[in-house]
C-alpha atoms as a PDB file:
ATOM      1  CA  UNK A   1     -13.217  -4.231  12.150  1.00  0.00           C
ATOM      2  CA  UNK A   2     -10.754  -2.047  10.117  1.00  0.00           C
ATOM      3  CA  UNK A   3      -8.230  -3.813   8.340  1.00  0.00           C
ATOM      4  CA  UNK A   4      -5.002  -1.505   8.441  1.00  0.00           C
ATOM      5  CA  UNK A   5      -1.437  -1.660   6.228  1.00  0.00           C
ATOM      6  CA  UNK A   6       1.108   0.227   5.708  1.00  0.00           C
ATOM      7  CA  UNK A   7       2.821   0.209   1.933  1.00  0.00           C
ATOM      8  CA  UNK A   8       5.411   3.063   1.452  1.00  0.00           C
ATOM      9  CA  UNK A   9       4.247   6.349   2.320  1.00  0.00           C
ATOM     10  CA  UNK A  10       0.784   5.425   2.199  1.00  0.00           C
ATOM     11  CA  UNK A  11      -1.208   4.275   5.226  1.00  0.00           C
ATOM     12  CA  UNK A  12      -4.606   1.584   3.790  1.00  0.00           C
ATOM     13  CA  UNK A  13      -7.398   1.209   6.011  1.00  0.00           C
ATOM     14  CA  UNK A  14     -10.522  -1.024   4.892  1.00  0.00           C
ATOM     15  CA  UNK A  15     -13.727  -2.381   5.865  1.00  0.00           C
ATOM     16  CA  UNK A  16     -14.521  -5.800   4.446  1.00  0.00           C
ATOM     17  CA  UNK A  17     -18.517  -6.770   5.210  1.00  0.00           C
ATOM     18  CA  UNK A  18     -18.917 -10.702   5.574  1.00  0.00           C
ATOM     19  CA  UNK A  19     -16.466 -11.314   7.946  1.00  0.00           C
ATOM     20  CA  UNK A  20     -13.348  -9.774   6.158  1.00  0.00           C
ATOM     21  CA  UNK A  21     -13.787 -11.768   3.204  1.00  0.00           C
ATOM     22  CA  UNK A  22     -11.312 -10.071   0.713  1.00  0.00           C
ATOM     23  CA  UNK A  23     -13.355  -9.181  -2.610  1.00  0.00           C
ATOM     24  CA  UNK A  24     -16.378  -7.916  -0.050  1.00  0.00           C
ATOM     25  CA  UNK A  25     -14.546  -4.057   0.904  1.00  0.00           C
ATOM     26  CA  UNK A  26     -16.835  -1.990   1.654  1.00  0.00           C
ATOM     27  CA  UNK A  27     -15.105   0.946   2.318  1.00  0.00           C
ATOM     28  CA  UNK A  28     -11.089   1.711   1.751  1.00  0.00           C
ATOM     29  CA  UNK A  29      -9.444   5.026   2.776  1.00  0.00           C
ATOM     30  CA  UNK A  30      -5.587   5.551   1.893  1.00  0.00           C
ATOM     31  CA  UNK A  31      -4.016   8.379   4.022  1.00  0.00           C
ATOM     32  CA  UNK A  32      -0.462   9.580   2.872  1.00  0.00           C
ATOM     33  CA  UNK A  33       2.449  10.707   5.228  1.00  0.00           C
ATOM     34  CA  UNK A  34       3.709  13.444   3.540  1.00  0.00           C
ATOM     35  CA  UNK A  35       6.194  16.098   5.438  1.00  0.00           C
ATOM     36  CA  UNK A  36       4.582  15.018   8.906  1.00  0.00           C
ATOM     37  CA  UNK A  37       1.192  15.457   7.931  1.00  0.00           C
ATOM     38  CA  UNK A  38      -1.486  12.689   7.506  1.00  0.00           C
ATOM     39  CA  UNK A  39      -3.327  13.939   4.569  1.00  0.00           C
ATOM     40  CA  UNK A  40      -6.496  12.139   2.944  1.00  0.00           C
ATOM     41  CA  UNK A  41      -4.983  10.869   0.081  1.00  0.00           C
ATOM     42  CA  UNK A  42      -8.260   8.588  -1.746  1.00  0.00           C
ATOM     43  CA  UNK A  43     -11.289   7.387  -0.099  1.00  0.00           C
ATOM     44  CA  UNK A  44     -14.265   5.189  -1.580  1.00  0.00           C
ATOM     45  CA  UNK A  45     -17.354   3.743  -0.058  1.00  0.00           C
ATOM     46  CA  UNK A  46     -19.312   1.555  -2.048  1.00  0.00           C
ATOM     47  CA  UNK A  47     -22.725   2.662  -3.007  1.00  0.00           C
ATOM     48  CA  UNK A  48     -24.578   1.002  -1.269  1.00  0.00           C
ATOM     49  CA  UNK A  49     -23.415   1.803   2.001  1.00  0.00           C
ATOM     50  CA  UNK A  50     -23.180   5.815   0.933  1.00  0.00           C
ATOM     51  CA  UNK A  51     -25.345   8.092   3.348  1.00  0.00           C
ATOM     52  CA  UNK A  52     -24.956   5.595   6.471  1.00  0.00           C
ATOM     53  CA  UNK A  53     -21.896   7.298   8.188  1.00  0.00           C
ATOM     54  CA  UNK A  54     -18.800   4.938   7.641  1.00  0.00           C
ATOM     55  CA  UNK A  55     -16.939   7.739   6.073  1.00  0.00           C
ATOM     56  CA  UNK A  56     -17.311  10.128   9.338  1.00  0.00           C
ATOM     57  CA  UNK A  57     -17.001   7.019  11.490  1.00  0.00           C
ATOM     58  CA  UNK A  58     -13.772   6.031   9.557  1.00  0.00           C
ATOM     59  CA  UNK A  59     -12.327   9.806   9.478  1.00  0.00           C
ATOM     60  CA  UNK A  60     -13.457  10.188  13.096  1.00  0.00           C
ATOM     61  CA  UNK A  61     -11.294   7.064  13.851  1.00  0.00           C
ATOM     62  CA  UNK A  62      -8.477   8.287  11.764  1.00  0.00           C
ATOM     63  CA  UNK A  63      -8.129  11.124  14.195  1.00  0.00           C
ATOM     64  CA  UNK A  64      -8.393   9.442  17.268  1.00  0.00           C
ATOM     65  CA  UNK A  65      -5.193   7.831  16.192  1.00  0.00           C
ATOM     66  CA  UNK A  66      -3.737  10.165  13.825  1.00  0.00           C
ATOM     67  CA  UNK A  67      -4.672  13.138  15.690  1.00  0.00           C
ATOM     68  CA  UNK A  68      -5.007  15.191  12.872  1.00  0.00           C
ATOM     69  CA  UNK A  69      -6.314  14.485   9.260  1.00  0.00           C
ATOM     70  CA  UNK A  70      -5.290  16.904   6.715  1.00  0.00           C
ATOM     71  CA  UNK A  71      -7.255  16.950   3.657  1.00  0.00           C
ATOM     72  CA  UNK A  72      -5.528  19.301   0.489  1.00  0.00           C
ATOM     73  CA  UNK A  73      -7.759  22.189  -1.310  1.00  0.00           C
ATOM     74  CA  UNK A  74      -5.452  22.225  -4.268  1.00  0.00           C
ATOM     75  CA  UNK A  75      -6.632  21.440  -7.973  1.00  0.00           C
ATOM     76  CA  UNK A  76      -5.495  18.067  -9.429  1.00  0.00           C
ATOM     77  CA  UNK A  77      -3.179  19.802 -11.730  1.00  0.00           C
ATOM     78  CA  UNK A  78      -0.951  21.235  -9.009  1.00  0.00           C
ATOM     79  CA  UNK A  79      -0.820  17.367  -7.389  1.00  0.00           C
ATOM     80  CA  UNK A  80      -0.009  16.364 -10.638  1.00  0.00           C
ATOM     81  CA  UNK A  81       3.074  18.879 -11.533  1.00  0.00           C
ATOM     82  CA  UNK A  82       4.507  18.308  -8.217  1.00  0.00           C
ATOM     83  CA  UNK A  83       5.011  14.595  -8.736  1.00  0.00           C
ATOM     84  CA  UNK A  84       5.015  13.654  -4.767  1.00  0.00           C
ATOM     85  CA  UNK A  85       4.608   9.927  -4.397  1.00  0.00           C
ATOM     86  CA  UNK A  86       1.227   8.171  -4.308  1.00  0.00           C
ATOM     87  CA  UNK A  87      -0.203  11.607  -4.222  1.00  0.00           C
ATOM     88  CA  UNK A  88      -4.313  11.450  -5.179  1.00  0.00           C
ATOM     89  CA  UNK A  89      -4.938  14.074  -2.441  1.00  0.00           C
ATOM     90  CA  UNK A  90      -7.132  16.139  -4.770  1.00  0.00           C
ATOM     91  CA  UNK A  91     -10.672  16.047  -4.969  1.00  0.00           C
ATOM     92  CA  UNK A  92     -12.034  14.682  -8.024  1.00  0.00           C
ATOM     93  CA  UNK A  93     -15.812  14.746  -7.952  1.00  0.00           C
ATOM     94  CA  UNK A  94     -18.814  16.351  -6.498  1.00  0.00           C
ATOM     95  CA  UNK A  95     -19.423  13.614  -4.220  1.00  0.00           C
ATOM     96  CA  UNK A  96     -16.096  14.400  -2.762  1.00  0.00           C
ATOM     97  CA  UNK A  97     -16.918  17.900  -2.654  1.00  0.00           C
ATOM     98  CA  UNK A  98     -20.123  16.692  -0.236  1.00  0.00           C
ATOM     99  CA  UNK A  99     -17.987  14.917   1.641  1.00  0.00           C
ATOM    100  CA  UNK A 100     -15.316  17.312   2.636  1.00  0.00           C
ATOM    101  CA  UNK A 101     -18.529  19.934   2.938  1.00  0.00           C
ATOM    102  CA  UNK A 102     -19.453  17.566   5.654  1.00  0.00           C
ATOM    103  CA  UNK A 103     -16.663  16.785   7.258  1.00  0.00           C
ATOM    104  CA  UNK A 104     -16.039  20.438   8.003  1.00  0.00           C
ATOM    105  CA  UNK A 105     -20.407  20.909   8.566  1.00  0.00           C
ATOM    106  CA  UNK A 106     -20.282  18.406  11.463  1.00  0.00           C
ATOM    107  CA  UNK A 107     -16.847  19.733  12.841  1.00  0.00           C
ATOM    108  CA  UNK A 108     -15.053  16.345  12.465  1.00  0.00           C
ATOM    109  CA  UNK A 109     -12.204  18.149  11.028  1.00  0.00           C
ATOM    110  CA  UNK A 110     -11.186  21.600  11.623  1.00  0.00           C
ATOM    111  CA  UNK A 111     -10.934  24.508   8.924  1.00  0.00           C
ATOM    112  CA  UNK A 112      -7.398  24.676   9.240  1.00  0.00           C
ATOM    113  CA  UNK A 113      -6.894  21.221   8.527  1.00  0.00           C
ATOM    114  CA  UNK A 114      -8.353  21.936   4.785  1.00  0.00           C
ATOM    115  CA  UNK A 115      -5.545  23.383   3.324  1.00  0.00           C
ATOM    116  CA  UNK A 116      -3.526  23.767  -0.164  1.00  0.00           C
ATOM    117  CA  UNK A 117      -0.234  21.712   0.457  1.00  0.00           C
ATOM    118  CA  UNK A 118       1.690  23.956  -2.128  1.00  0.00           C
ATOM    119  CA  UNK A 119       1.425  27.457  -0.614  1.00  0.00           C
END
């Protein structure tokens, strides 16, 4: 089950394994609400559970309810020097990179969803 909450501008969804016991997340997501957009704004899967689907499943969820998922193709630096709140929307890492490669591979999330916030 997805464990949802809301803490400013920043929607948290998690998966606990082991019956939602709190130090056993699995998998956390944080979309932000930014200028009526849902954007990815972090996501993290641990490890072990990398390569088994729970990111598509929970992105694939996201837009059922969401309808939309933006995720941003601007550099960290331009994140950074606009100073938006709770803003991680960047991609930091190659793994990332896979991901997002995916997402848009499989069709989960349409090309013009990937976009640069700024421009």
């Amino acid at each position: 089950m997805i464990v949802k909450s809301i803490k400013d501008n920043v929607i948290t969804w998690k998966l606990h394994s082991n019956n939602n016991q709190k130090n056993n997340i699995i998998v956390e997501f944080d979309f932000l609400c930014e200028k009526n957009k849902i954007w990815l704004n972090n996501c993290m899967v641990v490890e072990d559970y990398r390569g088994k689907g729970i990111g598509k499943f929970i992105i694939a969820e996201a837009i059922k309810e969401f309808k939309k998922i933006y995720i941003s193709s601007a550099q960290k630096h331009e994140h950074k020097f606009m100073k938006i709140k709770n803003d991680t929307r960047y991609i930091e890492d190659r793994e990332g990179e896979c991901f997002v490669r995916s997402l848009l591979n499989n069709e989960l999330i349409h090309k013009e969803w990937y976009i640069n916030p700024f421009i």
